[in-house]
PDB file of N, CA and C in Angstrom:
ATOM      1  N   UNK A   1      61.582 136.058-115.706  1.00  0.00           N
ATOM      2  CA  UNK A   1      61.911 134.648-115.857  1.00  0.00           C
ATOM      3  C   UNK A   1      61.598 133.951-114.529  1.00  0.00           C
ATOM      4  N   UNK A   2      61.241 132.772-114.685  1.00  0.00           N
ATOM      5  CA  UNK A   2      60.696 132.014-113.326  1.00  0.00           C
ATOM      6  C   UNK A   2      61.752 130.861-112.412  1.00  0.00           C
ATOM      7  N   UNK A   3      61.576 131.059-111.530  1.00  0.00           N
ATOM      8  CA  UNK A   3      62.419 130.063-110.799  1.00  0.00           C
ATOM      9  C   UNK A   3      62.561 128.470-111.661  1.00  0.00           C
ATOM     10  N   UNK A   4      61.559 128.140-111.999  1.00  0.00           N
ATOM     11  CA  UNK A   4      61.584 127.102-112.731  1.00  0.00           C
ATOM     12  C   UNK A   4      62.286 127.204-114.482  1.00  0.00           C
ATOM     13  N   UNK A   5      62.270 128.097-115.205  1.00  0.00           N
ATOM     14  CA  UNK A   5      62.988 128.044-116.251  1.00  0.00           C
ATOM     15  C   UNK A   5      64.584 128.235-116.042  1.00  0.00           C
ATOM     16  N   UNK A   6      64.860 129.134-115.055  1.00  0.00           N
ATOM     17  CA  UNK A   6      66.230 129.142-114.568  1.00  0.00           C
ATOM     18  C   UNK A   6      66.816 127.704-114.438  1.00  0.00           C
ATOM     19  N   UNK A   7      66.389 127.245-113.709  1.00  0.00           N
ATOM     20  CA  UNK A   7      66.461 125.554-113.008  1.00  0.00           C
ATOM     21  C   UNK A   7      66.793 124.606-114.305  1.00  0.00           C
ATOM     22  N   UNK A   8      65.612 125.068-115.391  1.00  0.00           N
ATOM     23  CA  UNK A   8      65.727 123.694-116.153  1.00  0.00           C
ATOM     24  C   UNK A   8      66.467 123.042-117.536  1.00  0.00           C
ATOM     25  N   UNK A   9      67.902 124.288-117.400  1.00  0.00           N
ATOM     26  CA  UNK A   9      68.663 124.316-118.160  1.00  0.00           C
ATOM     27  C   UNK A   9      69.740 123.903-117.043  1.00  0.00           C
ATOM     28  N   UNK A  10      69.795 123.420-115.531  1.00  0.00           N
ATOM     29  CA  UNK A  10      70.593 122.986-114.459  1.00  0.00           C
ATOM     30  C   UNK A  10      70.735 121.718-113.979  1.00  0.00           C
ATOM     31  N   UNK A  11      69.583 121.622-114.446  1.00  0.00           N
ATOM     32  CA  UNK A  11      68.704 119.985-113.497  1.00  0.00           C
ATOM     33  C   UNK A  11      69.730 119.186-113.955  1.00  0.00           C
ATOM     34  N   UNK A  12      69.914 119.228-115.243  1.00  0.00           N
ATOM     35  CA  UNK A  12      70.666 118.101-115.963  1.00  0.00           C
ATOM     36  C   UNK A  12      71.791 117.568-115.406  1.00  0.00           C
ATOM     37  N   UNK A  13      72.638 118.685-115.250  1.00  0.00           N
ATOM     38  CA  UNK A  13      73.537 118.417-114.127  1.00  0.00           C
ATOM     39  C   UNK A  13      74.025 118.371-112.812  1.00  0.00           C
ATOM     40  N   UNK A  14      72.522 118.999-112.662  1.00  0.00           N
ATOM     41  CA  UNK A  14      72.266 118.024-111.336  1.00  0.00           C
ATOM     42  C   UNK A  14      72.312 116.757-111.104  1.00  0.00           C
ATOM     43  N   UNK A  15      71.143 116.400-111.938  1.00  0.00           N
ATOM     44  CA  UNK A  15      71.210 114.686-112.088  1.00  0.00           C
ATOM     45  C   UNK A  15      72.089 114.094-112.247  1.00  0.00           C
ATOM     46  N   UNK A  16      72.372 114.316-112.752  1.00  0.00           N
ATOM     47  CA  UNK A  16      74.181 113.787-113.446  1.00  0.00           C
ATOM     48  C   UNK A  16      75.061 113.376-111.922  1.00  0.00           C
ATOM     49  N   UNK A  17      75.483 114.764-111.465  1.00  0.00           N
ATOM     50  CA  UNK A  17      75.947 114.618-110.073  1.00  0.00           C
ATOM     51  C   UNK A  17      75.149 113.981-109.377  1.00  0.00           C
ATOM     52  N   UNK A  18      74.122 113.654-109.205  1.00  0.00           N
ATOM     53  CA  UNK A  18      73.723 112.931-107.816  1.00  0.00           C
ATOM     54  C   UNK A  18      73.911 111.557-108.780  1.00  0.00           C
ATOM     55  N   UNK A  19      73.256 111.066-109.178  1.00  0.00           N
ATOM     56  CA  UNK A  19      73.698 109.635-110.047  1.00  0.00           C
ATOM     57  C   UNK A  19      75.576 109.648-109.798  1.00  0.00           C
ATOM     58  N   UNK A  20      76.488 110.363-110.395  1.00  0.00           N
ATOM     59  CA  UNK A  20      77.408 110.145-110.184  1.00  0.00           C
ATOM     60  C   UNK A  20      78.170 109.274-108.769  1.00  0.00           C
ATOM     61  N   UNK A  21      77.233 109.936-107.595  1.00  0.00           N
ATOM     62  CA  UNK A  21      77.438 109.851-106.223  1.00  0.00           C
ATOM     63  C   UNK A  21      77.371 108.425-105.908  1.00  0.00           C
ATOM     64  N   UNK A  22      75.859 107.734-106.103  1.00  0.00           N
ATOM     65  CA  UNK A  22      75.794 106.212-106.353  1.00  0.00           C
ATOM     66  C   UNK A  22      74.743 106.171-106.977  1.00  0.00           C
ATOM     67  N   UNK A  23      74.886 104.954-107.831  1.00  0.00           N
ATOM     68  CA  UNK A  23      73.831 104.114-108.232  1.00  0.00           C
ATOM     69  C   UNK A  23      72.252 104.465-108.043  1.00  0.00           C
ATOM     70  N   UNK A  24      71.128 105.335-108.742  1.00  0.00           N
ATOM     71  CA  UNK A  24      70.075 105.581-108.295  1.00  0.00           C
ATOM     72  C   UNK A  24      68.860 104.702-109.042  1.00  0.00           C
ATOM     73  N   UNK A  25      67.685 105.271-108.254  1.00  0.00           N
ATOM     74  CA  UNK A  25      66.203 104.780-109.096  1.00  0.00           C
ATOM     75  C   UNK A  25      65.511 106.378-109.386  1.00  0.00           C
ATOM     76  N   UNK A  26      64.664 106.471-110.298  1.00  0.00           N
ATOM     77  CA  UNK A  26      64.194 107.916-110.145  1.00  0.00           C
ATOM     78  C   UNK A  26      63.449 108.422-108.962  1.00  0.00           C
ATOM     79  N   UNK A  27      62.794 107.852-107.894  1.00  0.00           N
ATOM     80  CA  UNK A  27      62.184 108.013-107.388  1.00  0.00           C
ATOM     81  C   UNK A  27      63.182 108.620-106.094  1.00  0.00           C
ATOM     82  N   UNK A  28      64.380 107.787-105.892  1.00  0.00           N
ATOM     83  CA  UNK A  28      64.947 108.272-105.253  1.00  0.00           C
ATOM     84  C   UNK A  28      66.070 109.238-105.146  1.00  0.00           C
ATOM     85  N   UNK A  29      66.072 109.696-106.995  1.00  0.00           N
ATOM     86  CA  UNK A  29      66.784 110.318-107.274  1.00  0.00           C
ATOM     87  C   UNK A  29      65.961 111.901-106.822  1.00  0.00           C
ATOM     88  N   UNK A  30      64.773 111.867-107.085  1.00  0.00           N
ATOM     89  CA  UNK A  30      63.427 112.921-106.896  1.00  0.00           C
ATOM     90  C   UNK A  30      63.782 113.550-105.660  1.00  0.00           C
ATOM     91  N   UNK A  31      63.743 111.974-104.561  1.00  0.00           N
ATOM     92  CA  UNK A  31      64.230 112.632-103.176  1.00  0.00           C
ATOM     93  C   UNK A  31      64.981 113.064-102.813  1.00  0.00           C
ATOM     94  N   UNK A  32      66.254 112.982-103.243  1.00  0.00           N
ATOM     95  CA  UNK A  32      67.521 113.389-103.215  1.00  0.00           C
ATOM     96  C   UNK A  32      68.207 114.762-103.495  1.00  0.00           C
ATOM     97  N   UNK A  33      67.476 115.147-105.006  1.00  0.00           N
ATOM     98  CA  UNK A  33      67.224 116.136-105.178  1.00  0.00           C
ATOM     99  C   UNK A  33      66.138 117.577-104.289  1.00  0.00           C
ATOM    100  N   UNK A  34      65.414 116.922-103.543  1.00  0.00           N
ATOM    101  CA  UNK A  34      64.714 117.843-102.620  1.00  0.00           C
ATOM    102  C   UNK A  34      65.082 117.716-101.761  1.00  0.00           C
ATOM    103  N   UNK A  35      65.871 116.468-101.318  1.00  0.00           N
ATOM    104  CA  UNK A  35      66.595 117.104 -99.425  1.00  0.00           C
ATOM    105  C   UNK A  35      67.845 118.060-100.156  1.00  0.00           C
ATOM    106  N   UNK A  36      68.469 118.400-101.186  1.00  0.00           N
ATOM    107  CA  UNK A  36      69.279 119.012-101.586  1.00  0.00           C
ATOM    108  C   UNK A  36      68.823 120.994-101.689  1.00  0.00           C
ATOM    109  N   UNK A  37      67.862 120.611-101.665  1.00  0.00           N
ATOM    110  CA  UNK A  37      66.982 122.362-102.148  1.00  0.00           C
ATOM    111  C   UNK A  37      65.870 122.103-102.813  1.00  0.00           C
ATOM    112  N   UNK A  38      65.435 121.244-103.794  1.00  0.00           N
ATOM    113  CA  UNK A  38      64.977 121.789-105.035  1.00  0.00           C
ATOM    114  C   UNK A  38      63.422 120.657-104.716  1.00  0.00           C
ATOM    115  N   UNK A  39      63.176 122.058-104.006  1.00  0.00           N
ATOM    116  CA  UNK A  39      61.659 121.296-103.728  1.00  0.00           C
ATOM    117  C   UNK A  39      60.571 120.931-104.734  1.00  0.00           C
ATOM    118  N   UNK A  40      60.515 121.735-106.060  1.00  0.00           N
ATOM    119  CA  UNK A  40      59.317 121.803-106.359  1.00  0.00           C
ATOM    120  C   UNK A  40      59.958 120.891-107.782  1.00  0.00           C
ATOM    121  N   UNK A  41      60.998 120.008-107.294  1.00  0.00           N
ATOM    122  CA  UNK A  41      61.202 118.863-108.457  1.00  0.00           C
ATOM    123  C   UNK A  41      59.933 117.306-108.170  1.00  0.00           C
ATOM    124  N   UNK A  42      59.140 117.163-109.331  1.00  0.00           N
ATOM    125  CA  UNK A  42      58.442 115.885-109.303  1.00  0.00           C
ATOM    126  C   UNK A  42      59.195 115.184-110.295  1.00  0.00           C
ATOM    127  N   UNK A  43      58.844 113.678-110.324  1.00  0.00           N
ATOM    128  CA  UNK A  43      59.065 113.326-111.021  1.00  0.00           C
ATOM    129  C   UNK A  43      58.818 113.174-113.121  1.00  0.00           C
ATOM    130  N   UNK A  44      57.449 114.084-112.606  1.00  0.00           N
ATOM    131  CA  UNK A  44      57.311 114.354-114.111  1.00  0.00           C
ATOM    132  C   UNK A  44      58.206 114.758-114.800  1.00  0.00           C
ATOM    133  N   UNK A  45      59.136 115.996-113.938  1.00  0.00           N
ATOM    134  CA  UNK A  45      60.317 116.193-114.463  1.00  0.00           C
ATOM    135  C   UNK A  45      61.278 115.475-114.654  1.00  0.00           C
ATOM    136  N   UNK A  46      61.758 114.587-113.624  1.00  0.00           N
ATOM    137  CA  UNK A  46      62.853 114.206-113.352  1.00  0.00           C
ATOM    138  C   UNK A  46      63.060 112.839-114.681  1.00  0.00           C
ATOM    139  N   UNK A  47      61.551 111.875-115.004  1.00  0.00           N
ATOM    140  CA  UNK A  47      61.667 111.331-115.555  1.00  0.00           C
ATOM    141  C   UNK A  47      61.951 111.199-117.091  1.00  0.00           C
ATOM    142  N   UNK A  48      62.126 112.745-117.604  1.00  0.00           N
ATOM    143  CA  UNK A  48      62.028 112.866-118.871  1.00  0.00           C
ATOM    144  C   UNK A  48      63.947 112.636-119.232  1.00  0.00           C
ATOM    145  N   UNK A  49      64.292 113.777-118.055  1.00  0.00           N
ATOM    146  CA  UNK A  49      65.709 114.198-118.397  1.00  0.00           C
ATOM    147  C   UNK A  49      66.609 112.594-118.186  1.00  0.00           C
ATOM    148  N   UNK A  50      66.310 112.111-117.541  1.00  0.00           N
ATOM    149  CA  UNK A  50      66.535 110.496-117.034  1.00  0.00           C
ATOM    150  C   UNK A  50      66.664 109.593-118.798  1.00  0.00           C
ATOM    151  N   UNK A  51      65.617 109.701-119.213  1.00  0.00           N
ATOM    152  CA  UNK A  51      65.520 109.560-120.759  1.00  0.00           C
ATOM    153  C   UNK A  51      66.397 109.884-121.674  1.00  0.00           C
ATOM    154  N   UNK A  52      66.279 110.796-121.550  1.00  0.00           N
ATOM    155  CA  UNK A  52      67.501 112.013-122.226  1.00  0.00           C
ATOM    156  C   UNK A  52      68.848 111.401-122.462  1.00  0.00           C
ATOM    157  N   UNK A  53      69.298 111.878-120.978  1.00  0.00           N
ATOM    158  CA  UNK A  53      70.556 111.567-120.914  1.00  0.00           C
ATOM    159  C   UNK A  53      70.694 110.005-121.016  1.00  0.00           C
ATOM    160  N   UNK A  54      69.642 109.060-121.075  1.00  0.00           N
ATOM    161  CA  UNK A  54      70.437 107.636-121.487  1.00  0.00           C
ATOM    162  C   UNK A  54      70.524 107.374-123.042  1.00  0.00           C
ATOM    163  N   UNK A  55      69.454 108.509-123.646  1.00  0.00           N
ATOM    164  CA  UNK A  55      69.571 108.253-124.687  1.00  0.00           C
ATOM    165  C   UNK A  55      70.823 108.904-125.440  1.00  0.00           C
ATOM    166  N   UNK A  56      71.263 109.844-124.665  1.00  0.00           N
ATOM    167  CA  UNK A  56      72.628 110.542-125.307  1.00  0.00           C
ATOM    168  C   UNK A  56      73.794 109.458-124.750  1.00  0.00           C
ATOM    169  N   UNK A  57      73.520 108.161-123.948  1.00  0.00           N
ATOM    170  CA  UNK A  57      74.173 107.406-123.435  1.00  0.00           C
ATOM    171  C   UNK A  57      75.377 108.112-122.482  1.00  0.00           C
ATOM    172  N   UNK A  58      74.691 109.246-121.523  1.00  0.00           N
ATOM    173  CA  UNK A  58      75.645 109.522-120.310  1.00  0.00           C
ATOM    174  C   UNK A  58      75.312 108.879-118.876  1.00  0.00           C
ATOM    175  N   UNK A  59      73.966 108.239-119.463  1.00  0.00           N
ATOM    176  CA  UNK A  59      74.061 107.371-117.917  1.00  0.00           C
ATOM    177  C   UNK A  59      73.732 105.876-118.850  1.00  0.00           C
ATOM    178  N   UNK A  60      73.181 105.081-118.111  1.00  0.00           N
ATOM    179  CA  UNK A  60      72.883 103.618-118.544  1.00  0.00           C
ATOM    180  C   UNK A  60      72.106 103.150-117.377  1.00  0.00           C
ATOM    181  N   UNK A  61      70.907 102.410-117.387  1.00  0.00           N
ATOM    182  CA  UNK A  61      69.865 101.911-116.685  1.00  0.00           C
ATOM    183  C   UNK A  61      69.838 100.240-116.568  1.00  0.00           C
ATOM    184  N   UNK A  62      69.187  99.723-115.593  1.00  0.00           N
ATOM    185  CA  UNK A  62      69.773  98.210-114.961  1.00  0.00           C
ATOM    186  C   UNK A  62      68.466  98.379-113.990  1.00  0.00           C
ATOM    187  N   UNK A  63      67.559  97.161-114.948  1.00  0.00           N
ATOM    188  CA  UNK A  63      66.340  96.468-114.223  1.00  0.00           C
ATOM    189  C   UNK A  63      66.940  95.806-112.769  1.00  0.00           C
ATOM    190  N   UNK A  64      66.235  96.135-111.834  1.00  0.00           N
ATOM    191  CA  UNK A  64      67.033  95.290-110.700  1.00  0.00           C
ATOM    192  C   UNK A  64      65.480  95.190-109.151  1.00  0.00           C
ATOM    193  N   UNK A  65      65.637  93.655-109.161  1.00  0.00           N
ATOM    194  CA  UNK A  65      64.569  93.454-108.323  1.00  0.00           C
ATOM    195  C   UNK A  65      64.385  94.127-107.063  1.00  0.00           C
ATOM    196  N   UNK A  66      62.902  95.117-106.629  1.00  0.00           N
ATOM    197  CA  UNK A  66      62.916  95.699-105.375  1.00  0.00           C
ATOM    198  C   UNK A  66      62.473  95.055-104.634  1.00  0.00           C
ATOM    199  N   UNK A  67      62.879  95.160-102.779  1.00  0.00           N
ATOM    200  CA  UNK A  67      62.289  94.716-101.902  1.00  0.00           C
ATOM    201  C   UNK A  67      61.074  94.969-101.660  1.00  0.00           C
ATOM    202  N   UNK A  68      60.212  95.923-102.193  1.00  0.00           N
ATOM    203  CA  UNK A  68      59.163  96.816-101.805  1.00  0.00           C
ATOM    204  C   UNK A  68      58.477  96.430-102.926  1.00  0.00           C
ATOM    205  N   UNK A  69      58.283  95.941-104.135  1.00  0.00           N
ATOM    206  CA  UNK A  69      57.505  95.812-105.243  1.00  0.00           C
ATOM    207  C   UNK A  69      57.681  95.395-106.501  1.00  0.00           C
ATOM    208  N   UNK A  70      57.515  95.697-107.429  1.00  0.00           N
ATOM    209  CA  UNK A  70      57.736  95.746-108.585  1.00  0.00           C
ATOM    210  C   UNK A  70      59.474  96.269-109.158  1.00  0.00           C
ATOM    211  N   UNK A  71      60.046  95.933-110.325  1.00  0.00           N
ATOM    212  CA  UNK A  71      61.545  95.496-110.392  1.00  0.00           C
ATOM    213  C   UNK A  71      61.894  97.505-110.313  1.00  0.00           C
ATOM    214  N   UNK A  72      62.822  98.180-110.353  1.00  0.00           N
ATOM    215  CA  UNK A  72      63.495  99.340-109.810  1.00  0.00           C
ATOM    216  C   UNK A  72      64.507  99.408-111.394  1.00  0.00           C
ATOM    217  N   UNK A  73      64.396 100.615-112.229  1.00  0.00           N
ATOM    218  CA  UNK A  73      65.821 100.490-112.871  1.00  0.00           C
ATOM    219  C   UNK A  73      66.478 101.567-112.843  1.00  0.00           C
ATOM    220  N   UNK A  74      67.805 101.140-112.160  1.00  0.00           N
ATOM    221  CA  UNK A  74      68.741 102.071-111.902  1.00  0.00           C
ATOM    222  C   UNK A  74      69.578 102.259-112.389  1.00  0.00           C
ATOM    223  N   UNK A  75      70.423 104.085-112.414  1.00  0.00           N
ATOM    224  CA  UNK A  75      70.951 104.447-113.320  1.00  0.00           C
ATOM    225  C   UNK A  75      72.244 104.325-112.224  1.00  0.00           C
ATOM    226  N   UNK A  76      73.336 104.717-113.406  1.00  0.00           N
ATOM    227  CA  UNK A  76      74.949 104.594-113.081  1.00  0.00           C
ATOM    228  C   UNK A  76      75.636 105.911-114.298  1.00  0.00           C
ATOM    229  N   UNK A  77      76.316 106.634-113.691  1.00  0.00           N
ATOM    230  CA  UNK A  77      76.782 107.768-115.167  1.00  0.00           C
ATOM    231  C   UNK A  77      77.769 106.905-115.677  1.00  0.00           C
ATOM    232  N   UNK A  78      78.100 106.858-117.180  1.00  0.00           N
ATOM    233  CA  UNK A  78      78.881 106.644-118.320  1.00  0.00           C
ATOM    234  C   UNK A  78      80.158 107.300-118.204  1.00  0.00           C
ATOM    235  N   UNK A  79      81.237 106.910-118.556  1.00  0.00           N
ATOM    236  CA  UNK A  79      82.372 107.236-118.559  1.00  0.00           C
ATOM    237  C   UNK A  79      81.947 108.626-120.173  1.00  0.00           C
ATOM    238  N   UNK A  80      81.174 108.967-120.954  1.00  0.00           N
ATOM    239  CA  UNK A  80      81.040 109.617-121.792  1.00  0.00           C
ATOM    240  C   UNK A  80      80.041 110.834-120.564  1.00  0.00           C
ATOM    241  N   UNK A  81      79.439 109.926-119.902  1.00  0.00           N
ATOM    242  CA  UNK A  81      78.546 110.838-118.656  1.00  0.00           C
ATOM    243  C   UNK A  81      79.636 111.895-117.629  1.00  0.00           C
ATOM    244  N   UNK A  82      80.569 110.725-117.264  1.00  0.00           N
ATOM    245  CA  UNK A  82      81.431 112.091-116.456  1.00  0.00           C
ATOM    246  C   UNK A  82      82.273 112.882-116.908  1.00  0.00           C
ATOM    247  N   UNK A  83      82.458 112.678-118.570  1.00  0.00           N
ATOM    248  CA  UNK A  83      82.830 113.819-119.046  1.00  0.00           C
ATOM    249  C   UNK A  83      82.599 114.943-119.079  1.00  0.00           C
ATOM    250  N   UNK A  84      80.964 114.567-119.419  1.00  0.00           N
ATOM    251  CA  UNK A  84      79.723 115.973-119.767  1.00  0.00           C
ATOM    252  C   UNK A  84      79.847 116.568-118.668  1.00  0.00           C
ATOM    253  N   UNK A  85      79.631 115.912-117.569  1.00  0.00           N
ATOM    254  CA  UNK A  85      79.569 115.986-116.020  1.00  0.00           C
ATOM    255  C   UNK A  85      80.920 117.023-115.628  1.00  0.00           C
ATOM    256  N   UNK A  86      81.826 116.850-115.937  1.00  0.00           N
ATOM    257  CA  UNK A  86      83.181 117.425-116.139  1.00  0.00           C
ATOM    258  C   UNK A  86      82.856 118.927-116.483  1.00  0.00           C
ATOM    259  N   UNK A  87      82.627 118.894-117.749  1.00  0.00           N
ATOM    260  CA  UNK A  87      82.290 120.359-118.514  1.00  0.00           C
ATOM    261  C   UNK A  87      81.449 120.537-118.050  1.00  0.00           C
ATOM    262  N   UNK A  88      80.003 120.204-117.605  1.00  0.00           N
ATOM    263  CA  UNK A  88      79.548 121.256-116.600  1.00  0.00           C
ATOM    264  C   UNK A  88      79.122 121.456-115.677  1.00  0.00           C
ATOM    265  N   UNK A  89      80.037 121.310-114.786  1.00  0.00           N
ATOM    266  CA  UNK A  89      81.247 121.708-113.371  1.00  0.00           C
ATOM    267  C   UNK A  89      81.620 123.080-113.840  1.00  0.00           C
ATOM    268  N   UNK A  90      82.631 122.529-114.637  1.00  0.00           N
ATOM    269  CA  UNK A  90      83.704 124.156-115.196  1.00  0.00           C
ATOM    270  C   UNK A  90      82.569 124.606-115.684  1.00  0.00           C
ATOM    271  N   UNK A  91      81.831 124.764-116.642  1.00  0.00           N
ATOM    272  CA  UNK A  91      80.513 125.858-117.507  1.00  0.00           C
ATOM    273  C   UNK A  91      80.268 126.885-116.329  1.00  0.00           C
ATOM    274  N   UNK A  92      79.798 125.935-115.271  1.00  0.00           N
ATOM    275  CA  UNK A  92      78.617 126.311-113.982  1.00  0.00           C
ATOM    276  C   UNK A  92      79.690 127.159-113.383  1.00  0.00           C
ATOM    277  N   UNK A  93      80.662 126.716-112.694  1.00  0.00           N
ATOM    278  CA  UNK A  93      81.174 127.517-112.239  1.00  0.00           C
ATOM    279  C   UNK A  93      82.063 128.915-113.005  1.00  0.00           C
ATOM    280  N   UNK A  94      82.272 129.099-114.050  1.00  0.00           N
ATOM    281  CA  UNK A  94      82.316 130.265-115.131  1.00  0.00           C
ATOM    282  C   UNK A  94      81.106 130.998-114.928  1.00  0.00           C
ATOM    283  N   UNK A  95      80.040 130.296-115.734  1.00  0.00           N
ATOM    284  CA  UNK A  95      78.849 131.421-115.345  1.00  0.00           C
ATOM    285  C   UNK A  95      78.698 132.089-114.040  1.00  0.00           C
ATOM    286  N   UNK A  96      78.862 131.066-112.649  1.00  0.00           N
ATOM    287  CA  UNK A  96      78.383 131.487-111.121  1.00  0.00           C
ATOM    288  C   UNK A  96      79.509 132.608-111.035  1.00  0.00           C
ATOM    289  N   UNK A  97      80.350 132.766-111.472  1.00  0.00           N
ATOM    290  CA  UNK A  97      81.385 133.417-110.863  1.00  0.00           C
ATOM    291  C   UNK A  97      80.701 135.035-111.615  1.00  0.00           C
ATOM    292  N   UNK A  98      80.476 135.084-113.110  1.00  0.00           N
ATOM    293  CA  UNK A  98      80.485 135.635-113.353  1.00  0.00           C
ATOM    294  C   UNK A  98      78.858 136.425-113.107  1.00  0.00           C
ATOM    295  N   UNK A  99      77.674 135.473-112.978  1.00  0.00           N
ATOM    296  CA  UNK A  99      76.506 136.230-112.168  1.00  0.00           C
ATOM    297  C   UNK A  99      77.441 137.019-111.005  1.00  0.00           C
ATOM    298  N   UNK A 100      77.750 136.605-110.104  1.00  0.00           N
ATOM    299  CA  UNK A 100      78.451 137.307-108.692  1.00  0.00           C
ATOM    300  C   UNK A 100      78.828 138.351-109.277  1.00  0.00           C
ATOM    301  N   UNK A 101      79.912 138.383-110.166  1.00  0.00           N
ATOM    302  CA  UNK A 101      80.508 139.638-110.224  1.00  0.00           C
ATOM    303  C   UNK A 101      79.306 140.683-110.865  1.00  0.00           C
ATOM    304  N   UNK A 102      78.503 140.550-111.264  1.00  0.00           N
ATOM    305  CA  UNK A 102      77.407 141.455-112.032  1.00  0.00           C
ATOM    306  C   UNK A 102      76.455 141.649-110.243  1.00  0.00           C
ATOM    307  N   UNK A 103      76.121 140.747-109.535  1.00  0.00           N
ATOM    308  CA  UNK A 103      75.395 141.229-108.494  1.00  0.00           C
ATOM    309  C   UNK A 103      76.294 142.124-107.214  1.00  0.00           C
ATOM    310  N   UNK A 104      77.821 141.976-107.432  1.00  0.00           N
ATOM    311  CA  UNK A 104      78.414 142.519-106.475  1.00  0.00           C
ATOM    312  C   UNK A 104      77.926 144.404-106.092  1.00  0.00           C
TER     313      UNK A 104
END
C-alpha cells in the first residue's frame, strides 16, 4: 500500500481541522497542509475533497474579494462539520492507538 492511499482516507480530516482553525481559501489551505508534513498534497487533491465536504454541508464557502486578484472563496466548518470533525478525532485516535500497540 502507498503512502498516498494511506493518506487519502485522512486528508479529510485533516482538512476539516485546519479549516476548523480559521477561515481558509484552498490554496492556502494546500499550504498549510505542507508546512504541516504532507508534502506531496496539490491542489488537485485538495480541491475535490473541499467539494465534498460542502456538498455533505460540513463546511460552507463565501466568495470574498482578494487583494492579489481575482475574488478567493473561503471555507468555514459547519456546526454539522465539527461534529464529523469530533468523531474523527476519537476514530483516529482508536485506530493510532491501536496501530502502536500492533508495532510495539
Amino acid at each position: 500500500m502507498s503512502k498516498t492511499q494511506m493518506l487519502k482516507g485522512v486528508l479529510e480530516g485533516c482538512v476539516l481541522q485546519v479549516i476548523s482553525k480559521h477561515e481558509t481559501y484552498g490554496y492556502q489551505l494546500v499550504q498549510d497542509l505542507r508546512t504541516a508534513g504532507f508534502n506531496d498534497v496539490i491542489g488537485g487533491t485538495i480541491y475535490p475533497i473541499l467539494q465534498k465536504l460542502e456538498k455533505k454541508r460540513l463546511i460552507s464557502g463565501v466568495m470574498k474579494p482578494s487583494p492579489e486578484g481575482p475574488s478567493r472563496k473561503y471555507f468555514s466548518v459547519t456546526s454539522i462539520g465539527q461534529e464529523e470533525l469530533t468523531i474523527f478525532m476519537r476514530d483516529w485516535q482508536e485506530i493510532n492507538e491501536s496501530v502502536k500497540q500492533i508495532f510495539k
